[in-house]
Protein backbone atom coordinates (compact mmCIF):
# COMPACT_ATOMS: atom_id res chain seq x y z
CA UNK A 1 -182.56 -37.24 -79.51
CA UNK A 2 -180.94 -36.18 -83.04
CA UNK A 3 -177.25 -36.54 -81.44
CA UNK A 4 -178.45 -39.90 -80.60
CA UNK A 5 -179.31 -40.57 -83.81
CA UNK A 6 -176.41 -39.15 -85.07
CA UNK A 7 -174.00 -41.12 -83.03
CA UNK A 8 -176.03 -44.61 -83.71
CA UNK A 9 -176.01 -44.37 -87.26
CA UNK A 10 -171.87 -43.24 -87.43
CA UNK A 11 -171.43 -46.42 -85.19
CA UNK A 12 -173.18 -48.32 -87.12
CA UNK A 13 -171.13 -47.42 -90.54
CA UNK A 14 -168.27 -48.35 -88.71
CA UNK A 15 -169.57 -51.78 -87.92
CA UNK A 16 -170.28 -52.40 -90.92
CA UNK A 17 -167.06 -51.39 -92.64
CA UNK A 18 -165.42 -53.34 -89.68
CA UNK A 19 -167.11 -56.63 -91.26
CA UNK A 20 -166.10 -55.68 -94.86
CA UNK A 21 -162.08 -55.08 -93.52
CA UNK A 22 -162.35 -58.35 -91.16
CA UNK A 23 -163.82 -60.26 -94.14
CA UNK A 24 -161.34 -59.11 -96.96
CA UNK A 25 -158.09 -59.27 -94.33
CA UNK A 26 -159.02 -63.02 -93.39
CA UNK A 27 -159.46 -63.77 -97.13
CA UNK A 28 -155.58 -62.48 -97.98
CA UNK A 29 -154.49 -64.41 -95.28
CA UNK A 30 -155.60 -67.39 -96.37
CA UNK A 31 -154.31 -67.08 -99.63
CA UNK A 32 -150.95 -65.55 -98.95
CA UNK A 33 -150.40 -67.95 -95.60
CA UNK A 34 -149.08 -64.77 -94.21
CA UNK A 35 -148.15 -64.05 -90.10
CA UNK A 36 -148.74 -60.94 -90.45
CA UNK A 37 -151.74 -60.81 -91.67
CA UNK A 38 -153.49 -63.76 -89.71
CA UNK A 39 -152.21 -60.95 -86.83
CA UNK A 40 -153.90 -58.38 -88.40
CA UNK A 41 -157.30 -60.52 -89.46
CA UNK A 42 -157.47 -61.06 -85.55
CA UNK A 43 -156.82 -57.17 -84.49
CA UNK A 44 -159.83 -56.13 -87.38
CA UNK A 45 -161.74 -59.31 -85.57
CA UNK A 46 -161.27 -57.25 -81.87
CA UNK A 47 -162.44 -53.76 -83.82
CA UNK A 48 -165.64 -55.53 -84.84
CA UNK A 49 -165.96 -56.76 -81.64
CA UNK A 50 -165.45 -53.57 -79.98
CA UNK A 51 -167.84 -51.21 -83.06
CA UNK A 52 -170.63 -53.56 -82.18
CA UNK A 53 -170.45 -52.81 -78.28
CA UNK A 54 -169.93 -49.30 -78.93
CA UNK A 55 -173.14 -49.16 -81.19
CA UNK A 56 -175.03 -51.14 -78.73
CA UNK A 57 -173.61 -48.75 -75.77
CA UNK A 58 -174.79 -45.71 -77.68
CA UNK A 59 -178.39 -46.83 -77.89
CA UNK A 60 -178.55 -47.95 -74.26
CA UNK A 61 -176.71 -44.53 -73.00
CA UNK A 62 -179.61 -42.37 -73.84
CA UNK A 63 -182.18 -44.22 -72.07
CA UNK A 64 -183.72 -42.98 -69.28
CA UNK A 65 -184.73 -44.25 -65.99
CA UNK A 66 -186.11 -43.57 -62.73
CA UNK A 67 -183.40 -46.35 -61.22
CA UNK A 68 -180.87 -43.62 -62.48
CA UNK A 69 -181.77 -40.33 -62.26
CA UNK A 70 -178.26 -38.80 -63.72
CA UNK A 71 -178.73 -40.74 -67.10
CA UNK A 72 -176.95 -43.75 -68.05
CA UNK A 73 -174.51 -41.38 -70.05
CA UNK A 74 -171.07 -43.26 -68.61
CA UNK A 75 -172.43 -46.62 -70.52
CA UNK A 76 -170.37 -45.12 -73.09
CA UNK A 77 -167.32 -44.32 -70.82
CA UNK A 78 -167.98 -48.43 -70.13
CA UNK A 79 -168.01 -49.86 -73.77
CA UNK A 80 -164.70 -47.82 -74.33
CA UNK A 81 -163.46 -49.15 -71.01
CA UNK A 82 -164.19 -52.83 -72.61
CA UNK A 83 -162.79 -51.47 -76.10
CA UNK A 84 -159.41 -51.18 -74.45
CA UNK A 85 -159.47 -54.49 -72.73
CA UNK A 86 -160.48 -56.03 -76.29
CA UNK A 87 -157.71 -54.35 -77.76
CA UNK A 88 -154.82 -55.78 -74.94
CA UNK A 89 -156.45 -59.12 -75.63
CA UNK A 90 -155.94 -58.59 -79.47
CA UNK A 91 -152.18 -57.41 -78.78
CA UNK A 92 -151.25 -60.34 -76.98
CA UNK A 93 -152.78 -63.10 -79.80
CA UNK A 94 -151.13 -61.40 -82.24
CA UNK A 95 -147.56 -61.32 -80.75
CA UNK A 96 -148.70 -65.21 -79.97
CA UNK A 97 -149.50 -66.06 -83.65
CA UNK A 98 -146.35 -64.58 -84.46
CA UNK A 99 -144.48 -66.92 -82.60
CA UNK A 100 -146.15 -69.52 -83.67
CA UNK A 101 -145.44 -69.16 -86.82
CA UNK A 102 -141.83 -70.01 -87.05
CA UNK A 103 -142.15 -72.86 -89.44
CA UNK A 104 -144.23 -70.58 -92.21
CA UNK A 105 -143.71 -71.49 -95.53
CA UNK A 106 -143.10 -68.94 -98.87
CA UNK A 107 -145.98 -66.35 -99.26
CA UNK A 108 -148.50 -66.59 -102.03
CA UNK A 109 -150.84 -64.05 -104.12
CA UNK A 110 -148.65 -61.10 -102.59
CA UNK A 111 -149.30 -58.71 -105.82
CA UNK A 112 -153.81 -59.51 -104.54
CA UNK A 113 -152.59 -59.01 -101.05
CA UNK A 114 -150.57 -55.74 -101.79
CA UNK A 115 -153.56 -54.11 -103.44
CA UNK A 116 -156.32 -54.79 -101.08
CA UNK A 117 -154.55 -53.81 -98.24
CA UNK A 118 -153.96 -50.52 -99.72
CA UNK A 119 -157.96 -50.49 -100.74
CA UNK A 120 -158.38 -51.14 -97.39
CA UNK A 121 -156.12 -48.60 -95.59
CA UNK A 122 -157.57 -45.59 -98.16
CA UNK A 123 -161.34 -46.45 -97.06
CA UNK A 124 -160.18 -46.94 -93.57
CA UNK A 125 -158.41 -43.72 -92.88
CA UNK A 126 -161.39 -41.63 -94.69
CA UNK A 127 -163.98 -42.94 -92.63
CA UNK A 128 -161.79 -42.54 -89.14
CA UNK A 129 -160.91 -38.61 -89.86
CA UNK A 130 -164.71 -38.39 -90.61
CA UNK A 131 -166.15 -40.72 -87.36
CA UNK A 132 -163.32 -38.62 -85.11
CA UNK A 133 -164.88 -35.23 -86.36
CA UNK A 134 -168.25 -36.30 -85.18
CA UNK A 135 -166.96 -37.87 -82.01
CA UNK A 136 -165.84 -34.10 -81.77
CA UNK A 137 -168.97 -32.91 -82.53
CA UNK A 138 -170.72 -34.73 -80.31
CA UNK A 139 -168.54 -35.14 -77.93
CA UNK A 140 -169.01 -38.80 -77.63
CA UNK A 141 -165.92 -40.84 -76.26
CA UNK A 142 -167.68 -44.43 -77.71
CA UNK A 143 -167.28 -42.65 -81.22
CA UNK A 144 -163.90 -41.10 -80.97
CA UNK A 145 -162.88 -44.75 -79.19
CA UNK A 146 -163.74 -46.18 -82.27
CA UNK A 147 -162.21 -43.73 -84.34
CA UNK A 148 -159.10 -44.63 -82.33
CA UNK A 149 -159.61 -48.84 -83.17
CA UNK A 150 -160.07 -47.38 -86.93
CA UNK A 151 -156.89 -45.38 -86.87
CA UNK A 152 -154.86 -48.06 -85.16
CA UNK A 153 -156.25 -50.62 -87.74
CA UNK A 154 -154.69 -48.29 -90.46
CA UNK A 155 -151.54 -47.66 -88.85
CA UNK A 156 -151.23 -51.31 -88.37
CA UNK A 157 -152.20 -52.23 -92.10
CA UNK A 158 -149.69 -50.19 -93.13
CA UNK A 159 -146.77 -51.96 -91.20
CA UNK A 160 -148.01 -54.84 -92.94
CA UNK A 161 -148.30 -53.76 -96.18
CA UNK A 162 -144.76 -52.75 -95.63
CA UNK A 163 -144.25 -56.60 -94.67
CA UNK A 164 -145.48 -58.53 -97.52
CA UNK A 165 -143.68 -55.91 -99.71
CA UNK A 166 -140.83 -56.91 -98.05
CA UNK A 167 -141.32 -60.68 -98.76
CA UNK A 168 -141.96 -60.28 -101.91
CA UNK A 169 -138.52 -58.73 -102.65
CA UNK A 170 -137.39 -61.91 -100.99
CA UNK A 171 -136.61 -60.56 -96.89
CA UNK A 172 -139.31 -63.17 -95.38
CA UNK A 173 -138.31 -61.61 -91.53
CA UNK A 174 -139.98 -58.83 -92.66
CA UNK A 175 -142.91 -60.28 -92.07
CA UNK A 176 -142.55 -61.88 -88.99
CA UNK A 177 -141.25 -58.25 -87.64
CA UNK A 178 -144.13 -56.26 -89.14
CA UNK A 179 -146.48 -58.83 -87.00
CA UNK A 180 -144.27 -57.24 -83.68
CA UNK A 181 -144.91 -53.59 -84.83
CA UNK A 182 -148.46 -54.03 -85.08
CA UNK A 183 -148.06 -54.93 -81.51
CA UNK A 184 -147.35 -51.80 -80.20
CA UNK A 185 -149.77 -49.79 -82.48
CA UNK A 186 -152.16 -51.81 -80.99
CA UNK A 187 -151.17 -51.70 -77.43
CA UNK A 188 -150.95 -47.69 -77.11
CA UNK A 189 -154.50 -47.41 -78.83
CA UNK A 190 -155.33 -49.95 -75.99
CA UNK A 191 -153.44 -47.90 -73.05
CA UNK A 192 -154.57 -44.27 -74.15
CA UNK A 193 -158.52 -45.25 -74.59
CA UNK A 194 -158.28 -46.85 -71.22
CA UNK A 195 -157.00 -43.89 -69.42
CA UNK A 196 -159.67 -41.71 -71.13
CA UNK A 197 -162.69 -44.34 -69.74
CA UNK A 198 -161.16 -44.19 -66.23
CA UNK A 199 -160.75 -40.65 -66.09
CA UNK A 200 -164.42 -40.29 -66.95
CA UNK A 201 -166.24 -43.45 -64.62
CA UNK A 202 -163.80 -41.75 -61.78
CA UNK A 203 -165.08 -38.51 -62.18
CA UNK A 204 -161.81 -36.55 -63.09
CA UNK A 205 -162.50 -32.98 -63.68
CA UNK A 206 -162.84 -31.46 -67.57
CA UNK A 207 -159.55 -30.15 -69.55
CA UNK A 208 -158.21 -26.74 -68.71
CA UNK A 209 -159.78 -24.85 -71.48
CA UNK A 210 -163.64 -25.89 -70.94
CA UNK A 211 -162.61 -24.65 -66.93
CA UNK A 212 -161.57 -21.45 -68.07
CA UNK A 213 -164.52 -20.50 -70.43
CA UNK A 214 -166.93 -22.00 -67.59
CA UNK A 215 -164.97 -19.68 -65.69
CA UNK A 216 -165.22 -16.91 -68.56
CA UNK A 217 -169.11 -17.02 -68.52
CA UNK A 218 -169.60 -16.63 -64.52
CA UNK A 219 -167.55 -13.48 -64.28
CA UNK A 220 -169.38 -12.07 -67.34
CA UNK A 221 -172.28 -11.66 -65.07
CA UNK A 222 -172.03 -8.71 -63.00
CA UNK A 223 -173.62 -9.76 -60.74
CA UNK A 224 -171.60 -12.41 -59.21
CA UNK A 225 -169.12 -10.96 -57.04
CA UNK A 226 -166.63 -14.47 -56.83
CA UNK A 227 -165.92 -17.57 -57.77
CA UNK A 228 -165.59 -19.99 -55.06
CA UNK A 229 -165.46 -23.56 -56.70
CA UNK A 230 -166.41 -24.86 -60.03
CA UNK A 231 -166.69 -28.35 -60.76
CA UNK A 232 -167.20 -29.66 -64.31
CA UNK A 233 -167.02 -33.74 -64.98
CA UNK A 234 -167.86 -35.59 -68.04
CA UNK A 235 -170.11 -38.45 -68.67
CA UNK A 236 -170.23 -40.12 -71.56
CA UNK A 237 -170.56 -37.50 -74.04
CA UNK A 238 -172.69 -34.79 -71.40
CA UNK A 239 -170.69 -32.23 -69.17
CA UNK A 240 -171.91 -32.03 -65.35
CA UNK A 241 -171.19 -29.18 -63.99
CA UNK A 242 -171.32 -27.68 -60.08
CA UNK A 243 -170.76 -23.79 -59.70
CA UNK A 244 -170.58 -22.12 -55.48
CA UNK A 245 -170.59 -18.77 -56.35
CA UNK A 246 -171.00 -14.98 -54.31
CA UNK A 247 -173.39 -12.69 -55.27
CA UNK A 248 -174.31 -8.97 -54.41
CA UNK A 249 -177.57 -9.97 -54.61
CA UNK A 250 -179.80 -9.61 -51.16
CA UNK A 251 -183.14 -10.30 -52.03
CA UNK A 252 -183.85 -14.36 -52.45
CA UNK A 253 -185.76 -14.09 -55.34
CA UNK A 254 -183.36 -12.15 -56.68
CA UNK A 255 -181.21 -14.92 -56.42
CA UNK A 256 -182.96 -17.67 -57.53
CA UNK A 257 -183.59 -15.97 -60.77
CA UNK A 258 -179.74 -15.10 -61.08
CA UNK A 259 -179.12 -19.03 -60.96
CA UNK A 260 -181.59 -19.61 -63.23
CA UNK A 261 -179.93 -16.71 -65.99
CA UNK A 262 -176.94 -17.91 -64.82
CA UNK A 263 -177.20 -22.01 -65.95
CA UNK A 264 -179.09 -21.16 -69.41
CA UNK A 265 -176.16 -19.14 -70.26
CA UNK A 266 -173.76 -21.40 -69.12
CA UNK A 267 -176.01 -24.36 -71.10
CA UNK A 268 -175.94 -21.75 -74.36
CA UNK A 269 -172.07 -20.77 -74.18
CA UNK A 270 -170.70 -24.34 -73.29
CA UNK A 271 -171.26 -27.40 -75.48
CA UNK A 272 -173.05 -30.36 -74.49
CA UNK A 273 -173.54 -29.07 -71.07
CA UNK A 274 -176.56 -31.58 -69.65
CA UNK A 275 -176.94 -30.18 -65.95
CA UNK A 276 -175.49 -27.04 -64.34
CA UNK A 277 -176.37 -26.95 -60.59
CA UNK A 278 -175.92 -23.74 -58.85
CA UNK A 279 -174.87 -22.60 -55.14
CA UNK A 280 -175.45 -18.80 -54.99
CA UNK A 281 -175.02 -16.72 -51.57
CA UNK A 282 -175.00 -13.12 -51.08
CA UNK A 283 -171.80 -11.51 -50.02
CA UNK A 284 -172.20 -11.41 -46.32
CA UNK A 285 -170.01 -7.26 -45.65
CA UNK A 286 -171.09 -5.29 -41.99
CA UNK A 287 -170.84 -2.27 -44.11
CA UNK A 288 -172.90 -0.82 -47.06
CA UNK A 289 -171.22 1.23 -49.82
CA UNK A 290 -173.22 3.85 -51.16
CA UNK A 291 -172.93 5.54 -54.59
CA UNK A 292 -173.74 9.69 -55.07
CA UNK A 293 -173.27 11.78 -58.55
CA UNK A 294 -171.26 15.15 -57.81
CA UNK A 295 -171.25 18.25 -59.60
CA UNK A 296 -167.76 18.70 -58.18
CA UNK A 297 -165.13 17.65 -55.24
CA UNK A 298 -167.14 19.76 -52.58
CA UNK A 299 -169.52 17.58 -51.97
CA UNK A 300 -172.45 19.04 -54.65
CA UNK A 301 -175.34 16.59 -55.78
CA UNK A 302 -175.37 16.57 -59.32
CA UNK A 303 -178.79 17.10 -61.44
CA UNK A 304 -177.00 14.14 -63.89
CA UNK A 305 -176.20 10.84 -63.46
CA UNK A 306 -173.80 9.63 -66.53
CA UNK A 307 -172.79 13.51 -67.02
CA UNK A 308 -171.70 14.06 -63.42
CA UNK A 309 -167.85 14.69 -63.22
CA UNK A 310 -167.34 13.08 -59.98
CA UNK A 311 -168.46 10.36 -57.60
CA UNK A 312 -168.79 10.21 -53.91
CA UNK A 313 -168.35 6.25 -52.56
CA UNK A 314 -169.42 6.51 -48.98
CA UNK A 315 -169.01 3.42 -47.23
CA UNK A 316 -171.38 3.05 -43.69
CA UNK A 317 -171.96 0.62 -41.24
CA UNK A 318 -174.89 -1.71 -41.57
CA UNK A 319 -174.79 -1.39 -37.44
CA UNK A 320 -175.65 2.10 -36.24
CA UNK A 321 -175.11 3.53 -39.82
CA UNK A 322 -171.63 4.92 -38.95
CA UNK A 323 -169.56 7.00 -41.44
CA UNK A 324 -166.65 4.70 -41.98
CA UNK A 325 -164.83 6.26 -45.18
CA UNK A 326 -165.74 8.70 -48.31
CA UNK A 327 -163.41 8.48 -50.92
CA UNK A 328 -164.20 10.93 -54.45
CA UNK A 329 -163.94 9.37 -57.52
CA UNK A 330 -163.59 11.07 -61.01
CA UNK A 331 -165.64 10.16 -63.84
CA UNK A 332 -164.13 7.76 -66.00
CA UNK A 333 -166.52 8.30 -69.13
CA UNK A 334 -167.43 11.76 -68.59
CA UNK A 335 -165.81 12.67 -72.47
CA UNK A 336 -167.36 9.16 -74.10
CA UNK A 337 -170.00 10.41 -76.61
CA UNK A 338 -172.23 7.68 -76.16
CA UNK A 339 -173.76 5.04 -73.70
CA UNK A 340 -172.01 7.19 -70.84
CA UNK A 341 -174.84 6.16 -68.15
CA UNK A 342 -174.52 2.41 -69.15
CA UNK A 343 -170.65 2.15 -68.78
CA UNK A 344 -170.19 4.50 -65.02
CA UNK A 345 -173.33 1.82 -64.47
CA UNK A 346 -171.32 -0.86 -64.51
CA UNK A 347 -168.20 1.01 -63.32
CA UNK A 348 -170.82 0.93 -59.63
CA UNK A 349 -170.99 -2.67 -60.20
CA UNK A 350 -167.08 -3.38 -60.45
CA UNK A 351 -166.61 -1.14 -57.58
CA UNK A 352 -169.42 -3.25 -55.40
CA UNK A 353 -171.61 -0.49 -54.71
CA UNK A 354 -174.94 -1.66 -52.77
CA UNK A 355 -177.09 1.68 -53.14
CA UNK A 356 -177.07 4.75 -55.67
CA UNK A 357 -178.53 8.06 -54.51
CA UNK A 358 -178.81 10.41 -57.34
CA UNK A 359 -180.95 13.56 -57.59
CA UNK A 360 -181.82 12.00 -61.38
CA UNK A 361 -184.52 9.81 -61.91
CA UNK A 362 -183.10 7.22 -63.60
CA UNK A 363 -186.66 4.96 -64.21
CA UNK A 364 -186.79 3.51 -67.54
CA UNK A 365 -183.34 4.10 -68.72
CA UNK A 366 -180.43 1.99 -69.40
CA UNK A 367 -178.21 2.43 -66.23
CA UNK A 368 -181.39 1.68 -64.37
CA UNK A 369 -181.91 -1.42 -66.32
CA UNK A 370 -178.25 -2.62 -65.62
CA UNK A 371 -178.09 -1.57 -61.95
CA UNK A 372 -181.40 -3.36 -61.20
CA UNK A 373 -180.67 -6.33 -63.20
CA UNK A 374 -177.42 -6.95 -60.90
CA UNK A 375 -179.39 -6.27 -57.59
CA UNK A 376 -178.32 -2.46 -56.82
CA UNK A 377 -180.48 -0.48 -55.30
CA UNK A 378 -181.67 2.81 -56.83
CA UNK A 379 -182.81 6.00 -55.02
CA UNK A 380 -183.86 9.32 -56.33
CA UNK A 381 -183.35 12.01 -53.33
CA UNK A 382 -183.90 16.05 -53.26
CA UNK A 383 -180.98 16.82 -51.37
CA UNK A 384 -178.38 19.42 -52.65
CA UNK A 385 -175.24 18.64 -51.10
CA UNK A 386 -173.51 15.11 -49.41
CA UNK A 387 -173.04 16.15 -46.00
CA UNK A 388 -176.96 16.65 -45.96
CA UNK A 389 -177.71 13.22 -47.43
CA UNK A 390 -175.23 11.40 -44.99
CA UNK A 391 -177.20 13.38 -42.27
CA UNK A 392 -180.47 11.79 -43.76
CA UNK A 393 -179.19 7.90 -44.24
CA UNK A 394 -177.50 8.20 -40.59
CA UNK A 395 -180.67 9.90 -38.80
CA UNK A 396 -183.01 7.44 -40.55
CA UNK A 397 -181.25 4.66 -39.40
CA UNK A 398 -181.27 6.23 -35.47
């Protein structure tokens, strides 16, 4: 509700410094008689036109209703769409006023004209750096559209400016070519807010940069294994975003509160993320990989988990419970003075590990808290050796 706000009330500045620049830039052309500047009353006329459908669009685009359950968010992805078409329409009457105006006669008042057209392009290029910040901000493509008419406005003032200077140093075609510059100002403003509007209304994916700290987020979690499609659009000034991801989790719950973790801190890292709909599924191995603490490379349980100077990774078949590999890992953190339990924790998690046997209890403590969190299952066992706990896990299973 406050961006609303916030957007609605920038609009309507701009509106109404688009009637103050329309009203003083039809006044100097009536008293100067200039080309030029009848061109450049009629592009200010198509900015008014356009800052009142933009501030109309931004109040409509936060309604709700049950007709449209994904928001009417691209209503502003619309008004820019008719922005541009506004602005094409402007382009071509002012290339045909400037032919028209072949027979034009001397120019009047140019020392009036001179100043308030540099009033106007002082107050004009303030108030566009400020309405594109917020259209950052907010990430509202009606605002920075309009920040665009603003900056074209100025651009185009300033040819003209440069125009009636000319004439009055006596080079009257300076006028008459200033009218064919503002052309093209206006006609690339037209051509670059068009291709942002279609972009949006056809659902082209986000920039680069928002992909990658989407993609940034995801793999921060530990407990998503991979990544197998994300799919972020924009509309209006919201992001949509679709994540299909693989988990290590088993247990459904499990899962459904991942997704849930998982979109908040999507929602809290990326701005104005609006929905973030999630496909989680467990990774679907015929093998389990279990996790033991040694005391050394002989196969000895450890009485530690974070102090133990080796690991055992024992990977068994989910069918029959068969032995497939056992591979002996050292201890990575073994000499870190602190927080040694919490980093081989997540160490497990890198290496996929479904199960941890240890002869610690590990209840209440930090690796336990990080290992449970990401879905890992934790067992406390009294054997002494890991030929005797294979024994176990395999005769259980028979």
């Amino acid at each position: 509700m406050k961006q609303e706000i916030n957007s609605s009330r920038v609009a309507l500045c701009s509106l109404i410094l688009n009637i103050i620049v329309a009203l003083v830039k039809g006044t100097l052309a009536y008293l100067t008689g200039s080309v030029a500047m009848s061109a450049e009353t009629l592009h200010s006329l198509s900015d008014l036109a356009a800052s009142f459908a933009i501030w109309v669009g931004l109040r409509i685009a936060r309604l709700s209703s049950s007709k449209f359950p994904y928001g009417l968010y691209k209503v502003e992805n619309l008004v820019s769409l008719f922005s541009a078409v506004v602005i094409f329409f402007a382009g071509y009457e002012i290339a045909r006023k400037s032919l028209e105006g072949s027979t034009q006669i001397g120019l009047q008042h140019l020392p009036v004209a001179i100043a308030g057209l540099a009033t106007i392009i002082v107050a004009v290029y303030l108030f566009a750096n400020y309405e594109a910040a917020k259209g950052s901000d907010l990430n509202s493509p009606a605002l920075k559209a309009d920040s665009g008419h603003l900056k074209a406005d100025m651009a185009s003032t300033a040819v003209v400016l440069v125009g009636l200077i000319g004439s009055a140093l006596g080079l009257r075609f300076v006028d008459r070519v200033a009218a064919f510059v503002v052309v093209v100002f206006v006609a690339r403003t037209g051509w670059r807010i068009l291709v942002d509007a279609m972009r949006s209304l056809l659902d082209a994916s986000v920039d680069h940069t928002t992909l990658d700290n989407i993609r940034s987020v995801v793999l921060a979690d530990s407990r998503i294994m991979a990544i197998r499609s994300i799919v972020a659009r924009n509309s209006g000034s919201v992001i949509f975003i679709s994540l299909d991801l693989i988990c290590m989790l088993q247990s459904l719950d499990d899962v459904n509160d991942a997704s849930k973790e998982l979109a908040a801190a999507v929602k809290a890292t990326i701005p104005h993320v609006e929905g973030v709909q999630i496909t989680m599924e467990p990774a679907q191995r015929d093998y389990l990989l279990v996790a033991v603490p040694l005391a050394d490379n002989e196969g000895t349980l450890s009485e530690h988990f974070g102090k133990a100077p080796c690991l055992a990774i024992v990977k068994i078949k989910r069918d029959g419970r068969e032995v497939v590999e056992r591979e002996f890992l050292p201890n990575p953190f073994i000499n870190d003075e602190k927080a040694k339990g919490i980093r081989l924790a997540r160490y497990l998690l890198e290496k996929g590990v479904d199960i941890l046997y240890s002869r610690e209890s590990l209840a209440g403590k930090g690796p336990a808290y990080v290992l449970e969190a990401a879905g890992m299952h934790l067992r406390t066992t009294d054997s002494e050796s890991l030929d005797d706990l294979i024994a176990r896990l395999v005769a259980e299973e028979r």
